[in-house]
Protein backbone atom coordinates (compact mmCIF):
# COMPACT_ATOMS: atom_id res chain seq x y z
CA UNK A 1 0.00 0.00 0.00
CA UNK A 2 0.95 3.35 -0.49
CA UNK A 3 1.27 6.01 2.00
CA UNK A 4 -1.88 8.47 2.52
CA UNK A 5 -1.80 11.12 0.05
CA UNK A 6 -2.56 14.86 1.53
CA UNK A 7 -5.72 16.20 0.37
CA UNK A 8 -4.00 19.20 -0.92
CA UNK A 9 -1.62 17.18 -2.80
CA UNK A 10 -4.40 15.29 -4.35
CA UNK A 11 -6.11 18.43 -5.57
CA UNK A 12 -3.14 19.92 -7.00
CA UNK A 13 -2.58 16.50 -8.95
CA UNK A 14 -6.35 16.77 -9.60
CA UNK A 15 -6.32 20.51 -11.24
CA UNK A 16 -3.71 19.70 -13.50
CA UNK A 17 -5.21 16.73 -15.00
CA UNK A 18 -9.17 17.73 -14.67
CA UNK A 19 -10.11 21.37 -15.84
CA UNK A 20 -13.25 22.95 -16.07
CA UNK A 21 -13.96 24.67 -18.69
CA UNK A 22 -13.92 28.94 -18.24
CA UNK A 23 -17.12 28.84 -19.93
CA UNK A 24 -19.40 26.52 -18.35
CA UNK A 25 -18.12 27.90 -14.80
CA UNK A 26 -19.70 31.57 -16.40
CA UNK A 27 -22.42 29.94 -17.73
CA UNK A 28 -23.85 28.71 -14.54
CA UNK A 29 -23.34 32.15 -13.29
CA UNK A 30 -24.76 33.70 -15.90
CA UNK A 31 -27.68 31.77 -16.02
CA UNK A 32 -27.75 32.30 -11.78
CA UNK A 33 -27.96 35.83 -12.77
CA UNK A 34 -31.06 35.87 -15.11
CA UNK A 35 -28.87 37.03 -17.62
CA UNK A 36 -29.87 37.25 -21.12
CA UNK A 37 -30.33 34.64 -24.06
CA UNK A 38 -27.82 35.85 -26.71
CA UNK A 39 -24.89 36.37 -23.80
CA UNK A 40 -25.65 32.63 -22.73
CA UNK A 41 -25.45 31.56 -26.13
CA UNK A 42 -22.23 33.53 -26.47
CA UNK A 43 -20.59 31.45 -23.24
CA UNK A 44 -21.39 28.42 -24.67
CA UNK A 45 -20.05 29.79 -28.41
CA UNK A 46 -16.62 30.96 -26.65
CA UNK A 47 -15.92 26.70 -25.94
CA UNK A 48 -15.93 25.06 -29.00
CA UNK A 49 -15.65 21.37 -27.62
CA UNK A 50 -18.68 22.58 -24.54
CA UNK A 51 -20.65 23.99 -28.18
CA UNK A 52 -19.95 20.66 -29.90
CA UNK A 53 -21.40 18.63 -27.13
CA UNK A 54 -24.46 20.50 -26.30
CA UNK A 55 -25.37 20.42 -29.92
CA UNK A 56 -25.66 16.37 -30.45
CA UNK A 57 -27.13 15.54 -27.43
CA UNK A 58 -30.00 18.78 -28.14
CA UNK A 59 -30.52 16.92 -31.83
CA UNK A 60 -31.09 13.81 -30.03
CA UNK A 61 -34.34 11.88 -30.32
CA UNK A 62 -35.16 12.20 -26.61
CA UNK A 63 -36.12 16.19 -27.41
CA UNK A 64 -37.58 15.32 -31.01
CA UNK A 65 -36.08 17.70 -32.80
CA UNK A 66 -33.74 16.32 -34.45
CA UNK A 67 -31.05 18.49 -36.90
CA UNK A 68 -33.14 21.43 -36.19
CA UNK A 69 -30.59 22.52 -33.53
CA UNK A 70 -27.22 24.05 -35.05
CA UNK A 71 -26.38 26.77 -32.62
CA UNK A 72 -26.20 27.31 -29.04
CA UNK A 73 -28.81 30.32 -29.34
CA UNK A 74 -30.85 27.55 -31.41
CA UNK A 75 -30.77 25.00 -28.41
CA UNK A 76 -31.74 27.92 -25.58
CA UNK A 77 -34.75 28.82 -27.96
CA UNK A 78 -35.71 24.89 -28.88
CA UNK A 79 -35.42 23.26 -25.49
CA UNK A 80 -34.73 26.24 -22.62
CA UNK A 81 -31.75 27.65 -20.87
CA UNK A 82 -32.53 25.30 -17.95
CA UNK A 83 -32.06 22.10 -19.75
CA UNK A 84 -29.36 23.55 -21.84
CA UNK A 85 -27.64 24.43 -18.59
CA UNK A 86 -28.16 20.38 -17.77
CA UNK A 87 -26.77 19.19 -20.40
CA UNK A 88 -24.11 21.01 -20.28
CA UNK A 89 -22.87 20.48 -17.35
CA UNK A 90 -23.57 16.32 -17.49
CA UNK A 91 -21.74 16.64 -20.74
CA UNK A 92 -18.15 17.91 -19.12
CA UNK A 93 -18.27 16.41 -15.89
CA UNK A 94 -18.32 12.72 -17.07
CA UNK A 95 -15.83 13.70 -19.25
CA UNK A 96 -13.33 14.49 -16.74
CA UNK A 97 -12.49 11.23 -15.26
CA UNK A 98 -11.52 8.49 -18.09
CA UNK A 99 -9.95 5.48 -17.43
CA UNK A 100 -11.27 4.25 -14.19
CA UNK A 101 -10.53 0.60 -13.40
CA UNK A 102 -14.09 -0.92 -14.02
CA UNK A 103 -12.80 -3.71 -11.45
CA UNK A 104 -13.39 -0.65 -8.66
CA UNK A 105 -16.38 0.36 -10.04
CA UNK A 106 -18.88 0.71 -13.43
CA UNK A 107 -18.45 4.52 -14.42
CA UNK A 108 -21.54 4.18 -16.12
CA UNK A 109 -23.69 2.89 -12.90
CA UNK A 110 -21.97 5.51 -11.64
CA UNK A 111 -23.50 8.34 -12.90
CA UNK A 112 -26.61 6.59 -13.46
CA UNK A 113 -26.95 6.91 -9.77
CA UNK A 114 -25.42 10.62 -9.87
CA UNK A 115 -28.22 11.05 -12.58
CA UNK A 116 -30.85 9.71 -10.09
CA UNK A 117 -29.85 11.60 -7.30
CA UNK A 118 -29.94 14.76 -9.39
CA UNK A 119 -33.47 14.68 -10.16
CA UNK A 120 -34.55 13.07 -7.21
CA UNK A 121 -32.93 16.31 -5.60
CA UNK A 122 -34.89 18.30 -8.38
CA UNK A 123 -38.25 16.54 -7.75
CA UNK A 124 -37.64 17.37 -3.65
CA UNK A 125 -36.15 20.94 -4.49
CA UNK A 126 -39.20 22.27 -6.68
CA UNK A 127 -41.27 21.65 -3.51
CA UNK A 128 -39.25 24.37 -2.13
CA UNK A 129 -38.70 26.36 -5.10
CA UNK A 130 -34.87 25.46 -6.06
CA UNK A 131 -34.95 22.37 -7.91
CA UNK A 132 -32.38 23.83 -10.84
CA UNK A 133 -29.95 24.54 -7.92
CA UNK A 134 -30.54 21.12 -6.22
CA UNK A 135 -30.28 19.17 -9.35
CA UNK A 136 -26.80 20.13 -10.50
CA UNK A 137 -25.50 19.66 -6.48
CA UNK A 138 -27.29 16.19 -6.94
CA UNK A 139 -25.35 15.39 -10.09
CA UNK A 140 -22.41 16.00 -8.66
CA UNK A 141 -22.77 15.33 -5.35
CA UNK A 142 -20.37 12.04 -5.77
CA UNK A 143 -17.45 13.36 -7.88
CA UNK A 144 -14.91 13.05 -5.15
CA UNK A 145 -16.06 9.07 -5.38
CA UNK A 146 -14.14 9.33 -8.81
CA UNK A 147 -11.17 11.31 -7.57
CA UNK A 148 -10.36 8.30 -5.06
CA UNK A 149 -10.72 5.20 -7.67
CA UNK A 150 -8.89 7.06 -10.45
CA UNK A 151 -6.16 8.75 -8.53
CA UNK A 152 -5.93 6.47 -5.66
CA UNK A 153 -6.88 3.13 -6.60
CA UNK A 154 -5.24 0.74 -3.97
CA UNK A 155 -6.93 3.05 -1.00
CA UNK A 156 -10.32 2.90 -3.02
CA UNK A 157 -9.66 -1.13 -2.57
CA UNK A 158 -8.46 -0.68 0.87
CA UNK A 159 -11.92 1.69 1.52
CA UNK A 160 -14.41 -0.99 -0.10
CA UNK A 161 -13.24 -3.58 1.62
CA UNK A 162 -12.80 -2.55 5.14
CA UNK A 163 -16.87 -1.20 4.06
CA UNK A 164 -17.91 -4.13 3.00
CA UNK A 165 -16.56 -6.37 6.28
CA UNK A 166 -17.66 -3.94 8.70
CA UNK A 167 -20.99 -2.59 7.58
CA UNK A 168 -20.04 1.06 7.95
CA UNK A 169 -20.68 3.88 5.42
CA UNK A 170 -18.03 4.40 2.66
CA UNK A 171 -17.59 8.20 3.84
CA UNK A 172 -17.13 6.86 7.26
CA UNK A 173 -13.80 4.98 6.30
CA UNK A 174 -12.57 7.36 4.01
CA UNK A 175 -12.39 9.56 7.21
CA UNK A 176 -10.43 6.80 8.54
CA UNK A 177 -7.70 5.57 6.15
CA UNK A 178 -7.51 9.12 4.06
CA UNK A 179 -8.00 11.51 7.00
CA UNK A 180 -10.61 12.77 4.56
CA UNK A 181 -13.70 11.71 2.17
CA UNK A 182 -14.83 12.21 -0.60
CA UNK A 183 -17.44 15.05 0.05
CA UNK A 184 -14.66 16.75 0.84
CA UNK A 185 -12.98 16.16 -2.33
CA UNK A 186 -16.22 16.91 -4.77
CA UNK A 187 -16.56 20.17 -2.43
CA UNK A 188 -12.95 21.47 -2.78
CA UNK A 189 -12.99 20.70 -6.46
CA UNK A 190 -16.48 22.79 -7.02
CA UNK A 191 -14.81 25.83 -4.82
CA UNK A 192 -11.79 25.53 -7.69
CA UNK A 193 -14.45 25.20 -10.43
CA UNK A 194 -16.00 28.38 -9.26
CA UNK A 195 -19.80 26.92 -7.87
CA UNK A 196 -21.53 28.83 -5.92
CA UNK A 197 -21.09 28.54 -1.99
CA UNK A 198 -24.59 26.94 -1.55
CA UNK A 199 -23.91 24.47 -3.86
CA UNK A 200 -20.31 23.46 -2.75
CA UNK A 201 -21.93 23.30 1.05
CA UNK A 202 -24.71 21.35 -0.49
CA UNK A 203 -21.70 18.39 -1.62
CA UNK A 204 -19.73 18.49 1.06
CA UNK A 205 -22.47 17.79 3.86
CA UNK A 206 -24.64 15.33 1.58
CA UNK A 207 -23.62 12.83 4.14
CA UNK A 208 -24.51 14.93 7.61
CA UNK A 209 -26.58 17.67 6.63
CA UNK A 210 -26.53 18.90 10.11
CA UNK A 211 -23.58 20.39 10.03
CA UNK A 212 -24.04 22.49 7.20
CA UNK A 213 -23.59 26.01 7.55
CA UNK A 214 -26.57 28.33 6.25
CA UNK A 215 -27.59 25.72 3.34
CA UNK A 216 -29.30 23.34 6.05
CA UNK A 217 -32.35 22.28 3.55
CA UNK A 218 -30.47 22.30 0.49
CA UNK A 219 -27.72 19.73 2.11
CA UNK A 220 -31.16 17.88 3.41
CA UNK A 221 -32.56 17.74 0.06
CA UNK A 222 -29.33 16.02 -1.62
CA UNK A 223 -29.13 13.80 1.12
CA UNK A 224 -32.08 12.01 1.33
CA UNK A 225 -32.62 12.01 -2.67
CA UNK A 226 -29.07 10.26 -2.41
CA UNK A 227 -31.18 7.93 -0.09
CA UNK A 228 -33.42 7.66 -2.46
CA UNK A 229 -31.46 7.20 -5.14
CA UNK A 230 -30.02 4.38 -3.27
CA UNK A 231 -33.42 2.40 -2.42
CA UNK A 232 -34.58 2.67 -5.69
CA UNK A 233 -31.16 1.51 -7.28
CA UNK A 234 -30.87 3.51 -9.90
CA UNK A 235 -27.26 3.38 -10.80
CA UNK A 236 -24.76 2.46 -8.07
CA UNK A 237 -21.88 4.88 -6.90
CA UNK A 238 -19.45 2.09 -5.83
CA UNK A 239 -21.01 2.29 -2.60
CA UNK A 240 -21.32 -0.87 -0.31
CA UNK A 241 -23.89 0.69 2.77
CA UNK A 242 -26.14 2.74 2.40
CA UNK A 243 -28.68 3.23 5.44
CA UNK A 244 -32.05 3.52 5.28
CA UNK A 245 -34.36 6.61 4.83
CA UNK A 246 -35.96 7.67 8.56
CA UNK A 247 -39.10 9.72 9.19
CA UNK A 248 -36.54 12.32 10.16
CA UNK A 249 -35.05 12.65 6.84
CA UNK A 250 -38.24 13.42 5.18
CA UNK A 251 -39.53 15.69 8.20
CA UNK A 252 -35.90 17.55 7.08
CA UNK A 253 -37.46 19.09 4.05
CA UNK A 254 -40.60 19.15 4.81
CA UNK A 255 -42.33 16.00 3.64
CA UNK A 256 -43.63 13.09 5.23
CA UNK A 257 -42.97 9.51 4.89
CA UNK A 258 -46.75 9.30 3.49
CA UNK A 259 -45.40 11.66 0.90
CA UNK A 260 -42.77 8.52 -0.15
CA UNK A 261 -45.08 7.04 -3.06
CA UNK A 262 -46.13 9.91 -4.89
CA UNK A 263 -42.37 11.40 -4.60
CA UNK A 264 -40.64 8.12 -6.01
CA UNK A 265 -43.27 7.53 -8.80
CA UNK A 266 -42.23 10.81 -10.26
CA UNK A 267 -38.29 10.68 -9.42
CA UNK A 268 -38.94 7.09 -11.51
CA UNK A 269 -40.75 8.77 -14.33
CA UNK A 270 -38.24 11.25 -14.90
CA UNK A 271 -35.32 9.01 -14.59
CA UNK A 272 -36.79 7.05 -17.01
CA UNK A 273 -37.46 9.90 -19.79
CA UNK A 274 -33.76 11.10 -18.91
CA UNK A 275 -32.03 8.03 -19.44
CA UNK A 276 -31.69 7.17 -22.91
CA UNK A 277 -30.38 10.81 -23.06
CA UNK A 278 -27.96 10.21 -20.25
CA UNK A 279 -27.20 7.41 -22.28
CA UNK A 280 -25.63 9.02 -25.04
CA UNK A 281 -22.91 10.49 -22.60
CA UNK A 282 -21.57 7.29 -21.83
């Protein structure tokens, strides 16, 4: 085994190998800001490889409009700057990590799961009026998961199995053998990327929500539709425990457990319009 690589190491290692693109860090924050159509489409325009991306996956059968779409202005007007926004982000951030040993884990469960969890965080987050926000800290409320089996493989072994033979949450021994996890990770790499605080908060406490500061419902919401996620395996983040969804964690953002049927039928529904989309990333 190696020896425990410093979490600032590992970033630095991490920033050299995985940018994020200039212009989809301004387009969330112009879109954040209400700004206008044509300077969103101009973002996107600036990144030929972000422009490139967004423009198959808006021709694809999933939004029926196929080869009608052959500018980023185009896609805002044809399909909206929120699922434009989507896209582009799902687009670049599975991307980022190639070459994953698919012995530690399936990339493309993976972010099936991060795909679940993002609009199960969208489905709970419209309830309180910030389901855009919720869905992208959803999607990405994992990516430190990838940081660990790409960059330090043997301690992702080490972490899985000492998980798997004592029943304890993946996060938990992280802590342990790292002297960090990887909501820390995901959260220090959104801070370089340039997300919003909120957002950043909203990774790093997915796991204890409690001890977020200021962004106590938003960290709620992400963690119980990681729950859900979970329970309703769609996708699988390489996790081997996952506990089970209290009373509590519904009463968190203002739901009830009666409210579990109604909730899951349409974080189901939407999964399953999303996925053959998703799809195409992979």
């Amino acid at each position: 085994m190696t020896s425990v690589i410093p979490l600032a190491e590992l970033l630095r290692i991490v920033r050299n190998l995985a940018t994020f693109p200039p212009a989809l860090a301004m387009l969330n924050v112009a879109i954040n800001n209400a700004d206008p159509p044509d300077k969103i489409a101009a973002i996107i325009a600036s990144d030929s490889d972000l422009t490139s991306r967004l423009l198959r996956l808006a021709n694809s059968a999933y939004y029926g409009v196929s080869g009608e779409i052959n500018s980023p202005a185009r896609a805002i007007a044809m399909i909206g700057i929120k699922e434009v926004r989507r896209l582009a982000l799902a687009s670049n951030a599975i991307s980022l990590f190639p070459g994953i040993d698919a012995n530690l884990i399936s990339v493309e469960q993976f972010w099936y799961h991060s795909l679940g969890c993002g609009i199960a965080s969208r489905v709970i987050g419209n309830k309180m009026g910030n389901g855009e926000f919720a869905f992208t800290a959803g999607l990405l409320h994992d990516i430190g998961r990838l940081v660990i089996y790409l960059y330090i493989p043997d301690k992702a072994v080490q972490i899985l199995e000492e998980s798997r033979s004592s029943e304890r949450h993946q996060y938990l021994v992280e802590q342990e053998i790292l002297q960090y996890d990887h909501s820390m990770i995901g959260a220090a790499l959104l801070e370089q990327w340039l997300f919003p605080q909120e957002l950043i908060s909203s990774v790093k406490y997915h796991h204890e929500p409690a001890l977020s500061p200021g962004a106590e419902t938003r960290s709620y919401t992400v963690h119980l539709a990681n729950l859900l996620a979970h329970s309703m395996k769609l996708g699988h983040s390489g996790t081997v425990f996952s506990p089970k969804i209290t009373d509590g964690d519904w009463e968190s953002v203002g739901l009830s457990s009666k409210d579990t049927e109604s909730i899951t039928n349409q974080i189901q529904s939407e999964y399953d319009a999303a996925l053959s989309l998703f799809s195409d990333l992979l």
